[in-house]
PDB file of N, CA and C in Angstrom:
ATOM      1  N   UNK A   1     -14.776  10.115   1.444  1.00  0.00           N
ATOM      2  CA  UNK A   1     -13.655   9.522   2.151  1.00  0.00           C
ATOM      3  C   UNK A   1     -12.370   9.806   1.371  1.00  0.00           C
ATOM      4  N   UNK A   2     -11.165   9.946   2.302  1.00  0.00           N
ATOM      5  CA  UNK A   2      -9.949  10.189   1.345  1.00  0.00           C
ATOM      6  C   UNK A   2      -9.167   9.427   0.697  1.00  0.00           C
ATOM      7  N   UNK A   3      -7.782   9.542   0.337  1.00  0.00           N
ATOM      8  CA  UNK A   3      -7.378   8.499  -0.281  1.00  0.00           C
ATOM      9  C   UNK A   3      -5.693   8.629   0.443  1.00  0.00           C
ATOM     10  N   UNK A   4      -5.102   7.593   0.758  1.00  0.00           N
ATOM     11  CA  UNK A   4      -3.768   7.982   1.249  1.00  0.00           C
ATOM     12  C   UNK A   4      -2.967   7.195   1.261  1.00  0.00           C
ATOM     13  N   UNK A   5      -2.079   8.176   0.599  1.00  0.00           N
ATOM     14  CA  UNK A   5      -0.971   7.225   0.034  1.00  0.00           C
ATOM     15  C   UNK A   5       0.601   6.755   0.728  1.00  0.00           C
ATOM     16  N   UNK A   6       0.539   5.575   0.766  1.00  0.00           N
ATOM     17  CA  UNK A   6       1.840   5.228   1.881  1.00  0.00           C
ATOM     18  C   UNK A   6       2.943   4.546   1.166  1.00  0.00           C
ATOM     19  N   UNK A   7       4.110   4.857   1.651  1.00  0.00           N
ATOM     20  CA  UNK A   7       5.231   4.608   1.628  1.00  0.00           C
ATOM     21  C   UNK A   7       5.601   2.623   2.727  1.00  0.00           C
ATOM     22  N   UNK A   8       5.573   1.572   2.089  1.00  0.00           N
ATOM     23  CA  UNK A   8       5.418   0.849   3.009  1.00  0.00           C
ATOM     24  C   UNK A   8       6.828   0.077   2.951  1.00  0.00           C
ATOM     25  N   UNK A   9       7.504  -0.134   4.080  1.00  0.00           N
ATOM     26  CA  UNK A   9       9.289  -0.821   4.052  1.00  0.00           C
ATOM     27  C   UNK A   9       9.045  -1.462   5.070  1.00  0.00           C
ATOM     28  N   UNK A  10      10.080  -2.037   4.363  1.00  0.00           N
ATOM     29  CA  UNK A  10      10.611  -3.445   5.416  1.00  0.00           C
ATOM     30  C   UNK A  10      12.115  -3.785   5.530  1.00  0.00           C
ATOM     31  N   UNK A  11      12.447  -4.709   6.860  1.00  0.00           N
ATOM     32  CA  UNK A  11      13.692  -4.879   7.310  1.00  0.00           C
ATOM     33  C   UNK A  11      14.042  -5.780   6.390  1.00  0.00           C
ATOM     34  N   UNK A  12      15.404  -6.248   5.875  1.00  0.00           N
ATOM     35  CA  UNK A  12      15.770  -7.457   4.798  1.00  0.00           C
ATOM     36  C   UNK A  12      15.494  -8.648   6.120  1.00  0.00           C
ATOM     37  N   UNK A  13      15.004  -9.576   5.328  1.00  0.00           N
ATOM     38  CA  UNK A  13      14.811 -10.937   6.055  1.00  0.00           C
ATOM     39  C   UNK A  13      13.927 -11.167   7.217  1.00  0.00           C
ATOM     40  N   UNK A  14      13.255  -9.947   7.531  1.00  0.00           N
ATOM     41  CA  UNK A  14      11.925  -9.405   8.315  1.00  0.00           C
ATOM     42  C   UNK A  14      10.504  -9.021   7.551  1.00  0.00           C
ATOM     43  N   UNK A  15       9.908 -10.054   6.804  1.00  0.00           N
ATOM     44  CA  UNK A  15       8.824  -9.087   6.486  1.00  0.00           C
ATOM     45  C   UNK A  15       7.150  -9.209   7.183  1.00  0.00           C
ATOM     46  N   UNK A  16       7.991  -9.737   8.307  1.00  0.00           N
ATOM     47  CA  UNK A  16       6.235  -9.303   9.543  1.00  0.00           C
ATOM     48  C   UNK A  16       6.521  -7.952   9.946  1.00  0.00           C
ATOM     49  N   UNK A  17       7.457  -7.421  10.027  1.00  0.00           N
ATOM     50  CA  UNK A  17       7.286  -5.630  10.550  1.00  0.00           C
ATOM     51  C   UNK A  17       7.226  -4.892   9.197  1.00  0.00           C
ATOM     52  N   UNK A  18       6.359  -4.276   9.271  1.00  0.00           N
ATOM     53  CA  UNK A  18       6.320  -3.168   8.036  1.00  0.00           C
ATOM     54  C   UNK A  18       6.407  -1.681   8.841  1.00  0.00           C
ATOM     55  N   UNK A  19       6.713  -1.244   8.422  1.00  0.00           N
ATOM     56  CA  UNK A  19       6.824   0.205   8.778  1.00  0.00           C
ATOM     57  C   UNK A  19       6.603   1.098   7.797  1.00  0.00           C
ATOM     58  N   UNK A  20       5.441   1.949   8.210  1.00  0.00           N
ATOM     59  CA  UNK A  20       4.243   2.811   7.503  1.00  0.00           C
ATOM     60  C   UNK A  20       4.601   4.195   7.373  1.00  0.00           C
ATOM     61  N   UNK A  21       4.579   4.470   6.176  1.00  0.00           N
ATOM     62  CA  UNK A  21       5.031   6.077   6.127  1.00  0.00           C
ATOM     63  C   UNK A  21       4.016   7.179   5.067  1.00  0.00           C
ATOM     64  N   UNK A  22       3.014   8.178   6.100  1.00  0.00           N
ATOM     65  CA  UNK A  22       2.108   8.589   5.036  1.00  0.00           C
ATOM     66  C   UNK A  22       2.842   9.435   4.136  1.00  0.00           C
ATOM     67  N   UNK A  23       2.535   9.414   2.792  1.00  0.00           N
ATOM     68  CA  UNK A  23       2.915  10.267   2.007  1.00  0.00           C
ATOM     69  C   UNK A  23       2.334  11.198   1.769  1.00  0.00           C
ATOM     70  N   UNK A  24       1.073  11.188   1.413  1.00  0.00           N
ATOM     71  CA  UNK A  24       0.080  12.151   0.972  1.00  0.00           C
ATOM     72  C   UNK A  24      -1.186  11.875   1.010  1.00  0.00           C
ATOM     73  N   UNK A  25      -2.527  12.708   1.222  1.00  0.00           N
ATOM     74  CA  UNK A  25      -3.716  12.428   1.398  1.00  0.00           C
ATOM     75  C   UNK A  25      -4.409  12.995   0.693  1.00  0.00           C
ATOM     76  N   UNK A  26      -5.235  12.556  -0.490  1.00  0.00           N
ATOM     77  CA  UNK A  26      -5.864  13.091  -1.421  1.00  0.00           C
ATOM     78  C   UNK A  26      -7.763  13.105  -1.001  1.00  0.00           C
ATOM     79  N   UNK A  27      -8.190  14.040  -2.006  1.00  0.00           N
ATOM     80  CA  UNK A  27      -9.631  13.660  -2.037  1.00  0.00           C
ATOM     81  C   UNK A  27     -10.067  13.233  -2.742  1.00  0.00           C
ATOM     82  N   UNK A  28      -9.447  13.218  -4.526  1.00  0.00           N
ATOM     83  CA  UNK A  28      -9.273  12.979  -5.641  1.00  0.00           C
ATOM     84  C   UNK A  28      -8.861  11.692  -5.916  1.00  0.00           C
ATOM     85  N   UNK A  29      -9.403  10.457  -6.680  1.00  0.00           N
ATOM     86  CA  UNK A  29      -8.460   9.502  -6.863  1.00  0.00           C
ATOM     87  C   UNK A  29      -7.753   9.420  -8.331  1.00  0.00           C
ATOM     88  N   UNK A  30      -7.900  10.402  -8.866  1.00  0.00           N
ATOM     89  CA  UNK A  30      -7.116  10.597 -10.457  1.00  0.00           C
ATOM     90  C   UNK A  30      -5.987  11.033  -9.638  1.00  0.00           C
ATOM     91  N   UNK A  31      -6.283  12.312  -8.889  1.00  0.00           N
ATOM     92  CA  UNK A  31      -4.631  13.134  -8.451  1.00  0.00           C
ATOM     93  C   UNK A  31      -3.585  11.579  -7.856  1.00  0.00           C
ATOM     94  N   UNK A  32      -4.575  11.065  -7.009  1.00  0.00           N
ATOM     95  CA  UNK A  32      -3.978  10.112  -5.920  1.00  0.00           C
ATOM     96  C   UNK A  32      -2.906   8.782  -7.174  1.00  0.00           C
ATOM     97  N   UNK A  33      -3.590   8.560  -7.905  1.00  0.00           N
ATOM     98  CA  UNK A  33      -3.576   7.118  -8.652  1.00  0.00           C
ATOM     99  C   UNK A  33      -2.027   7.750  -9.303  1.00  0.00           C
ATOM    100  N   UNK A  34      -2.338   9.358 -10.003  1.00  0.00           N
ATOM    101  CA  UNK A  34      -1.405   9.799 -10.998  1.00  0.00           C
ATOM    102  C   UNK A  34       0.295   9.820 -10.215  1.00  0.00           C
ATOM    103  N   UNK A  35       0.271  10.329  -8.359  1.00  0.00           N
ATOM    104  CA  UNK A  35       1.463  10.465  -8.155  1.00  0.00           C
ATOM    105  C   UNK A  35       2.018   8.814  -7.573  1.00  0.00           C
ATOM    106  N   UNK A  36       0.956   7.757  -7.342  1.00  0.00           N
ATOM    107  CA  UNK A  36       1.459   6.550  -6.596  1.00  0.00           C
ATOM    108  C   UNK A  36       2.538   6.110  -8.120  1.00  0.00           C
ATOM    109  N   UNK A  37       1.367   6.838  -9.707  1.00  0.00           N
ATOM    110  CA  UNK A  37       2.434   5.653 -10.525  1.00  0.00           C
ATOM    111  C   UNK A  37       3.963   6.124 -10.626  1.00  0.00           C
ATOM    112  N   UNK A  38       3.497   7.573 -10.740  1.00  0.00           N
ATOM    113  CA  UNK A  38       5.444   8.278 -10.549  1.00  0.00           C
ATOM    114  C   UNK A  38       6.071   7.972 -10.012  1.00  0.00           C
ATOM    115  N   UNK A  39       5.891   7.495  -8.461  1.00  0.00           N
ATOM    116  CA  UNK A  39       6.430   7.320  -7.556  1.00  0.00           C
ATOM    117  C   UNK A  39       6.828   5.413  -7.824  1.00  0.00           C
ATOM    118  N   UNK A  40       6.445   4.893  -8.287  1.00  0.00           N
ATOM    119  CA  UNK A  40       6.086   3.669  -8.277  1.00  0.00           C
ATOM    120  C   UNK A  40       7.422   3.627  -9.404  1.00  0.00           C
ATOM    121  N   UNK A  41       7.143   4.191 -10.324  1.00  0.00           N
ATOM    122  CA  UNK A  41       8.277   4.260 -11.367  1.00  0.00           C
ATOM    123  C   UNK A  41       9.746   4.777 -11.459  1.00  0.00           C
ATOM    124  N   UNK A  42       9.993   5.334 -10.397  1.00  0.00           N
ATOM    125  CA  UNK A  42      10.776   6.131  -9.652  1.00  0.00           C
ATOM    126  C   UNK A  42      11.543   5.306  -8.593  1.00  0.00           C
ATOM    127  N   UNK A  43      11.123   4.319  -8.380  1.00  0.00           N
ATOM    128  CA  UNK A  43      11.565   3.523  -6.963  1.00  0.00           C
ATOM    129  C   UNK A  43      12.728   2.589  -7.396  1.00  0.00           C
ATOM    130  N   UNK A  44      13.861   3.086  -6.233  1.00  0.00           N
ATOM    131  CA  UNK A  44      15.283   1.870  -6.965  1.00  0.00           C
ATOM    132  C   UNK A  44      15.585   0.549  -5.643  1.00  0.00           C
ATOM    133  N   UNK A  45      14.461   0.906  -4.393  1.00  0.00           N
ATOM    134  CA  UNK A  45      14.572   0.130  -3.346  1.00  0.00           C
ATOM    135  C   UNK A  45      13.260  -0.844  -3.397  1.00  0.00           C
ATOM    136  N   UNK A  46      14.067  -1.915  -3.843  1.00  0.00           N
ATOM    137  CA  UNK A  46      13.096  -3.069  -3.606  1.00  0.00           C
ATOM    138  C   UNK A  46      12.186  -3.703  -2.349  1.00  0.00           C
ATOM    139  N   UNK A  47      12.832  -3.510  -1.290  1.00  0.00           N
ATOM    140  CA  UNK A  47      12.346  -3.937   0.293  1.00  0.00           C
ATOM    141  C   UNK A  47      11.049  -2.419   0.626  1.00  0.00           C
ATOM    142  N   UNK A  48      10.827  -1.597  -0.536  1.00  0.00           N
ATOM    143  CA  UNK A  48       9.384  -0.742   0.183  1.00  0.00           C
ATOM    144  C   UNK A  48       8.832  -0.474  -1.235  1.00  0.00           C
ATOM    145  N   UNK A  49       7.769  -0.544  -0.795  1.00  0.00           N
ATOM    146  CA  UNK A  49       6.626   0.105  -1.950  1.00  0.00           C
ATOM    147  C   UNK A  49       5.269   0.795  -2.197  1.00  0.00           C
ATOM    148  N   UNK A  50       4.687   1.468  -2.584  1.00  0.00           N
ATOM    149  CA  UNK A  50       4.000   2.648  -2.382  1.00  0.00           C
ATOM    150  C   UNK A  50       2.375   1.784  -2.743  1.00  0.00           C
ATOM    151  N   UNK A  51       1.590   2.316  -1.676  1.00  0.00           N
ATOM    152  CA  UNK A  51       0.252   1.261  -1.358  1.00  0.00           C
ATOM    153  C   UNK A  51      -1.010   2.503  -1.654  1.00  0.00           C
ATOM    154  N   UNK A  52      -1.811   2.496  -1.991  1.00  0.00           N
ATOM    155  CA  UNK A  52      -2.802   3.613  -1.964  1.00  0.00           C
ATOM    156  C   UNK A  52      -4.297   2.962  -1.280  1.00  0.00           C
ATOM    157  N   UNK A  53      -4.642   3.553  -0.265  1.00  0.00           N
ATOM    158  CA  UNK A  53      -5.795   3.117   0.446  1.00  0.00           C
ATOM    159  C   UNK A  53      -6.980   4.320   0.414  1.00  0.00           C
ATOM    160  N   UNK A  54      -7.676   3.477   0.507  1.00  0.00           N
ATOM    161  CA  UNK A  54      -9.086   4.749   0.671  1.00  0.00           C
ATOM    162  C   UNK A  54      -9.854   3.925   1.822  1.00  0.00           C
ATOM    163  N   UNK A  55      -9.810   5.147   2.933  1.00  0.00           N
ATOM    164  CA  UNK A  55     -10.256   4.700   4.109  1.00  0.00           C
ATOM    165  C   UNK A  55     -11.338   5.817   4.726  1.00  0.00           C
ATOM    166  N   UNK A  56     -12.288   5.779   5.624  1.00  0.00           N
ATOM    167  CA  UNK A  56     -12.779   6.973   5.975  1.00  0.00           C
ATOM    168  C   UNK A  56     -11.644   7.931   7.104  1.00  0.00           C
ATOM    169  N   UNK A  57     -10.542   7.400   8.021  1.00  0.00           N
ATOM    170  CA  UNK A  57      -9.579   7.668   8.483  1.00  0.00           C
ATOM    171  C   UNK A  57      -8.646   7.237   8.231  1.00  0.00           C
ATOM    172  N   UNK A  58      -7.601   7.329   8.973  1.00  0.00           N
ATOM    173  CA  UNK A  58      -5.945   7.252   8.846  1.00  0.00           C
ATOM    174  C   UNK A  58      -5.465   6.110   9.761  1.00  0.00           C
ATOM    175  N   UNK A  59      -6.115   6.142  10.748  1.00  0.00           N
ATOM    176  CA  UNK A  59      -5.745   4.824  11.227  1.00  0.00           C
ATOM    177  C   UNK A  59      -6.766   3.783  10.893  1.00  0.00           C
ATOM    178  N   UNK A  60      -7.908   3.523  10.277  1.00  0.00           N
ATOM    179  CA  UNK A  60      -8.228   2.797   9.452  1.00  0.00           C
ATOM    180  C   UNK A  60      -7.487   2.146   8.579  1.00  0.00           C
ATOM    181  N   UNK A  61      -6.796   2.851   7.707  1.00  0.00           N
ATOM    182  CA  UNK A  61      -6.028   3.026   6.372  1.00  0.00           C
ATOM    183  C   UNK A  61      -4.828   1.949   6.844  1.00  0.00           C
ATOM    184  N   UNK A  62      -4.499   2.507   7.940  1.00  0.00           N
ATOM    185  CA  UNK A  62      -3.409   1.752   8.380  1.00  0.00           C
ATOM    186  C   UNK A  62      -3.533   0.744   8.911  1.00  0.00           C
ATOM    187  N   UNK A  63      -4.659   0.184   9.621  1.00  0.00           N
ATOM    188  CA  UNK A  63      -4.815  -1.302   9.884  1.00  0.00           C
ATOM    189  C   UNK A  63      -5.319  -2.053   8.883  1.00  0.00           C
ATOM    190  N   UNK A  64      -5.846  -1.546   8.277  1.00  0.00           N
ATOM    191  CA  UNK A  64      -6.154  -2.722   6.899  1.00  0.00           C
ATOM    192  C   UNK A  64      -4.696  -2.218   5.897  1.00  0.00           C
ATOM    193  N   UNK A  65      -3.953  -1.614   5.841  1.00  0.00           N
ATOM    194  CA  UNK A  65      -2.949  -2.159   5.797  1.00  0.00           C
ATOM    195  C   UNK A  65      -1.604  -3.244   6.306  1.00  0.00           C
ATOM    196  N   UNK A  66      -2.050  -3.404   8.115  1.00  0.00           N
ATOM    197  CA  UNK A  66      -1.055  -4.212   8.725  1.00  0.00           C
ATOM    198  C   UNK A  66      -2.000  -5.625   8.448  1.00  0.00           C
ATOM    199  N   UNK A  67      -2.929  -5.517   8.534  1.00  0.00           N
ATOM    200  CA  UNK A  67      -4.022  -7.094   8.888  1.00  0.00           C
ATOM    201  C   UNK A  67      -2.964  -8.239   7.866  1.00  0.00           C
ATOM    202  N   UNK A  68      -3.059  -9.000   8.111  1.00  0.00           N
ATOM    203  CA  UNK A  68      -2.204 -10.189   7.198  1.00  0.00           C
ATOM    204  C   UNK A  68      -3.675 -10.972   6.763  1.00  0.00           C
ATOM    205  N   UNK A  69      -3.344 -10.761   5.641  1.00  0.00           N
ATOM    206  CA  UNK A  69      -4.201 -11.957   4.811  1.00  0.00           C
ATOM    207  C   UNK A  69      -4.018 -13.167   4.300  1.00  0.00           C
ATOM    208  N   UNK A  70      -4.779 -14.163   4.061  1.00  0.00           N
ATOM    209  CA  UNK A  70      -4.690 -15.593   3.685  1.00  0.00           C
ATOM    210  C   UNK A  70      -4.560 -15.179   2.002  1.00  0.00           C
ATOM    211  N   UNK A  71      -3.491 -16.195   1.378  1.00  0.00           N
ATOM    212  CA  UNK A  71      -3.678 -16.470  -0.166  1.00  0.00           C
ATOM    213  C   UNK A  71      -4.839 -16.874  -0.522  1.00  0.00           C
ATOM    214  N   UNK A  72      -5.680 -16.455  -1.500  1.00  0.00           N
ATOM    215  CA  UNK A  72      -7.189 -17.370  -1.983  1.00  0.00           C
ATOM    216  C   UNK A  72      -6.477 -18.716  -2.401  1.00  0.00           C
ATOM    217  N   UNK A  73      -7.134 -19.239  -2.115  1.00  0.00           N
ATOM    218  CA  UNK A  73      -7.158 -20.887  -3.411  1.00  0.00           C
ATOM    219  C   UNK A  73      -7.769 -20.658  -4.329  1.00  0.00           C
ATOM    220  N   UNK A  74      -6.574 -20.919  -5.647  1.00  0.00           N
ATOM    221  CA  UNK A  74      -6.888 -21.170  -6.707  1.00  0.00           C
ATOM    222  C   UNK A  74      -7.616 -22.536  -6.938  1.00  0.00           C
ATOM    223  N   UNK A  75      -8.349 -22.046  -7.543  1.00  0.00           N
ATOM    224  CA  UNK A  75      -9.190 -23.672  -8.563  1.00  0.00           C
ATOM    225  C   UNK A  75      -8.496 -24.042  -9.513  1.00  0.00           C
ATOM    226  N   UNK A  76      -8.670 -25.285 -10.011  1.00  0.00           N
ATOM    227  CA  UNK A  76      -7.666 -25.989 -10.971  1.00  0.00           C
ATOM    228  C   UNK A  76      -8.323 -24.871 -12.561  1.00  0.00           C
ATOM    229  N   UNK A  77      -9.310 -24.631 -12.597  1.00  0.00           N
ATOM    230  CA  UNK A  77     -10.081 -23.972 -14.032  1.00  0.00           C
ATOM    231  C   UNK A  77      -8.988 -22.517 -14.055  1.00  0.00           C
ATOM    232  N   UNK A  78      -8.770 -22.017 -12.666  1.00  0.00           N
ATOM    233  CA  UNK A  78      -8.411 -20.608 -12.808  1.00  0.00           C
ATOM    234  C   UNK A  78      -6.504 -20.451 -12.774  1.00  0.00           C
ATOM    235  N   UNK A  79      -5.932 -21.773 -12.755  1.00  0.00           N
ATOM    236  CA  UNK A  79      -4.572 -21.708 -13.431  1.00  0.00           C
ATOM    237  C   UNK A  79      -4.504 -21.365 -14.581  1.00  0.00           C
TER     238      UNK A  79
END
């Protein structure tokens, strides 16, 4: 399965719309991991940030990127 790396932004004061931008699709996850951190380090816009998924497709990739998830509960031991 591949690995693909997205570009993910948002509107200021909107962050239920994300808007998805593929960057690159690896097979490799050393190659994949090595350009998300460049890129990651490189970034002067706070409202987007670079997500790396490994999915068997692309629109896979991309709905478990939109799905909204619940915060876990913390336990009082794991503060």
């Amino acid at each position: 399965m591949p690995y693909y790396l997205y570009k993910i932004s948002t509107l200021e004061g909107i962050d239920l719309i994300k808007n998805l931008e593929l960057v690159n699709q690896f097979d490799l996850f050393k190659e994949a991991k090595t350009l998300v951190k460049k890129l990651r380090s490189e970034q002067e816009d706070e409202r987007s940030t670079y997500k790396l998924m490994f999915a068997e497709n692309q629109l896979l990739a991309e709905e478990q990127l939109l799905e909204k998830r619940e915060k876990p509960i913390l336990m009082e031991y794991e503060r």
